[in-house]
Protein backbone atom coordinates (compact mmCIF):
# COMPACT_ATOMS: atom_id res chain seq x y z
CA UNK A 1 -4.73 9.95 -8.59
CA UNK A 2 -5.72 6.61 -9.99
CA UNK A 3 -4.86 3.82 -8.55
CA UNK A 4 -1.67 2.43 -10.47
CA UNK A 5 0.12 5.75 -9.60
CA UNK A 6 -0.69 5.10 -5.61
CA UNK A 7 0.77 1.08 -6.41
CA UNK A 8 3.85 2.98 -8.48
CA UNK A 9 4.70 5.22 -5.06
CA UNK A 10 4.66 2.00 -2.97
CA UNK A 11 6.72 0.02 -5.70
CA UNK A 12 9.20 3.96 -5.38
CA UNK A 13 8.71 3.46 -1.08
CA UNK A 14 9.84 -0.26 -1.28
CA UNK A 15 12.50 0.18 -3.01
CA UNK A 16 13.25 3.11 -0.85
CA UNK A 17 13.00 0.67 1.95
CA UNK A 18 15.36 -2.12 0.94
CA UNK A 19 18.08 0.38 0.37
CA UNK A 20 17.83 1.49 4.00
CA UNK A 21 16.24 5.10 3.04
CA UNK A 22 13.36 5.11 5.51
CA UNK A 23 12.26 8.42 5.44
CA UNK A 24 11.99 8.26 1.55
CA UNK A 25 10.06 5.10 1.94
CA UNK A 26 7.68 6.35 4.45
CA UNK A 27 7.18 9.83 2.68
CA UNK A 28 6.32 7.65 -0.95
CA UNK A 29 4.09 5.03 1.33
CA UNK A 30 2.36 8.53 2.79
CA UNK A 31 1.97 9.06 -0.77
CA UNK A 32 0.31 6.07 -1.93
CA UNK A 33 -2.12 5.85 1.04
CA UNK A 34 -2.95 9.76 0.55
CA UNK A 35 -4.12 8.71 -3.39
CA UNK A 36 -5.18 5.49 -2.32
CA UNK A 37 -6.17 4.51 1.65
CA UNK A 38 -7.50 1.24 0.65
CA UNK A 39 -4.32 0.28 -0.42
CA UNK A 40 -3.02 -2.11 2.40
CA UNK A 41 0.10 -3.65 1.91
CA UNK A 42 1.09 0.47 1.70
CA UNK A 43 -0.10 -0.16 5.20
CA UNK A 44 1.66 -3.09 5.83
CA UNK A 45 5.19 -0.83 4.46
CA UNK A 46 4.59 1.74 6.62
CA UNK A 47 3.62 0.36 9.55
CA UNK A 48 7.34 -1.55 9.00
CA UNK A 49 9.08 1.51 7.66
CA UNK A 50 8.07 3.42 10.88
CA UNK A 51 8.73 0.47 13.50
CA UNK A 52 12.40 0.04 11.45
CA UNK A 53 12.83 3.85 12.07
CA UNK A 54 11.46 3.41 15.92
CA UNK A 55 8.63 5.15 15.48
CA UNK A 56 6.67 2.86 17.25
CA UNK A 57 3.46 4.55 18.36
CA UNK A 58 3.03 5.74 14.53
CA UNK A 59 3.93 1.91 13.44
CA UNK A 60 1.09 0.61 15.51
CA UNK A 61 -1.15 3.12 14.19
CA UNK A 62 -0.69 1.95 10.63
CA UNK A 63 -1.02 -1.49 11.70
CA UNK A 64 -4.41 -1.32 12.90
CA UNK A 65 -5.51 0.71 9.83
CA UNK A 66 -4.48 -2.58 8.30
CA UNK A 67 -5.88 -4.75 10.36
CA UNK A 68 -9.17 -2.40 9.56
CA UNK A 69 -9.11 -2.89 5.96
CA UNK A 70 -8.31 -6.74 6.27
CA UNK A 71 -9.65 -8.25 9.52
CA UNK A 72 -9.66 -11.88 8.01
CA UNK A 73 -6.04 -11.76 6.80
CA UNK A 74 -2.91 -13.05 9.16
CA UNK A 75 -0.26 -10.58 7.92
CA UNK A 76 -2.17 -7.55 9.70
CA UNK A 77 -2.37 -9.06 12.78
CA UNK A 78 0.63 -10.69 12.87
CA UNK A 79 2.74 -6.82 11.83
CA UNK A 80 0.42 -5.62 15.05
CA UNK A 81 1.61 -8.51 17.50
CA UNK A 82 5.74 -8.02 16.51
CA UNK A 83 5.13 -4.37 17.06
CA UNK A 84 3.49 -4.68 20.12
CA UNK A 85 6.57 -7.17 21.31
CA UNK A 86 8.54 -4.30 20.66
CA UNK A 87 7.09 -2.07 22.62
CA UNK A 88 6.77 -4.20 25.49
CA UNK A 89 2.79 -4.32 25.57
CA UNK A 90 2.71 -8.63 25.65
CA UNK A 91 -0.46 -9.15 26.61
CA UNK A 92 -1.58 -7.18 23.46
CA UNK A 93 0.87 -8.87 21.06
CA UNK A 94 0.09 -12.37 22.47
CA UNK A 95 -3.52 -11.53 21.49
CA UNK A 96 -2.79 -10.82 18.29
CA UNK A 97 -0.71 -13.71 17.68
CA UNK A 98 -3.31 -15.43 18.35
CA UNK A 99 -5.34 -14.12 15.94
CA UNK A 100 -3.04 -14.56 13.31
CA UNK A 101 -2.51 -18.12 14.23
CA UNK A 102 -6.69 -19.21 14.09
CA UNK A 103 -6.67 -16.68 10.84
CA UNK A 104 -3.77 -18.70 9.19
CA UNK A 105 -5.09 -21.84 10.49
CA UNK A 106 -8.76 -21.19 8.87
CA UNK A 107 -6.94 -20.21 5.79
CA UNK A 108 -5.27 -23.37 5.58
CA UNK A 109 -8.50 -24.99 6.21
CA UNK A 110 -7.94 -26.46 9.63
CA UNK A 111 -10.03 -23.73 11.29
């Protein structure tokens, strides 16, 4: 599947997702990443589509693919720590804070 139809099924997931219809937006974000893996703000959507739904275990597991595809970029990390916080593991989301703040920071050029 090239790659604008994986970017169409996130487009169909999001706007799945803003309408409150989780499971469609996870199943079209399972989509996208099946045609496309690379594709990481699918990542991004599903890791948030899945924590929304309280599926917290397959959140995190979506956020670290992200986090694998983009180690230098905030947003990753940053999903990872607020999902973490949710499922009570602080240490771990106080580490990734963390490294979302130097990230942004470095992006900014203070770091």
């Amino acid at each position: 599947m090239p790659d604008d139809d994986a970017k169409a099924l996130y487009k169909e997931g999001f706007d799945h997702f803003v309408n409150g219809r989780l499971g469609d937006a996870v199943a079209c974000y399972r989509r996208a990443l099946d045609a496309q893996p690379e594709l990481a703000i699918a990542w991004n959507a599903l890791a948030m589509a899945l924590q929304r739904q309280g599926d917290l275990d397959g959140a995190v597991e979506a956020a670290r693919k992200l986090v694998e595809l983009e180690p230098d970029e905030p947003l990753g990390h940053t999903s990872l720590s607020m999902i973490y916080m949710e499922k009570g593991m602080i240490p771990e989301a106080e580490d990734e804070k963390a490294v979302a703040m130097r990230l942004q920071m470095k992006k900014q050029g203070g770091g």
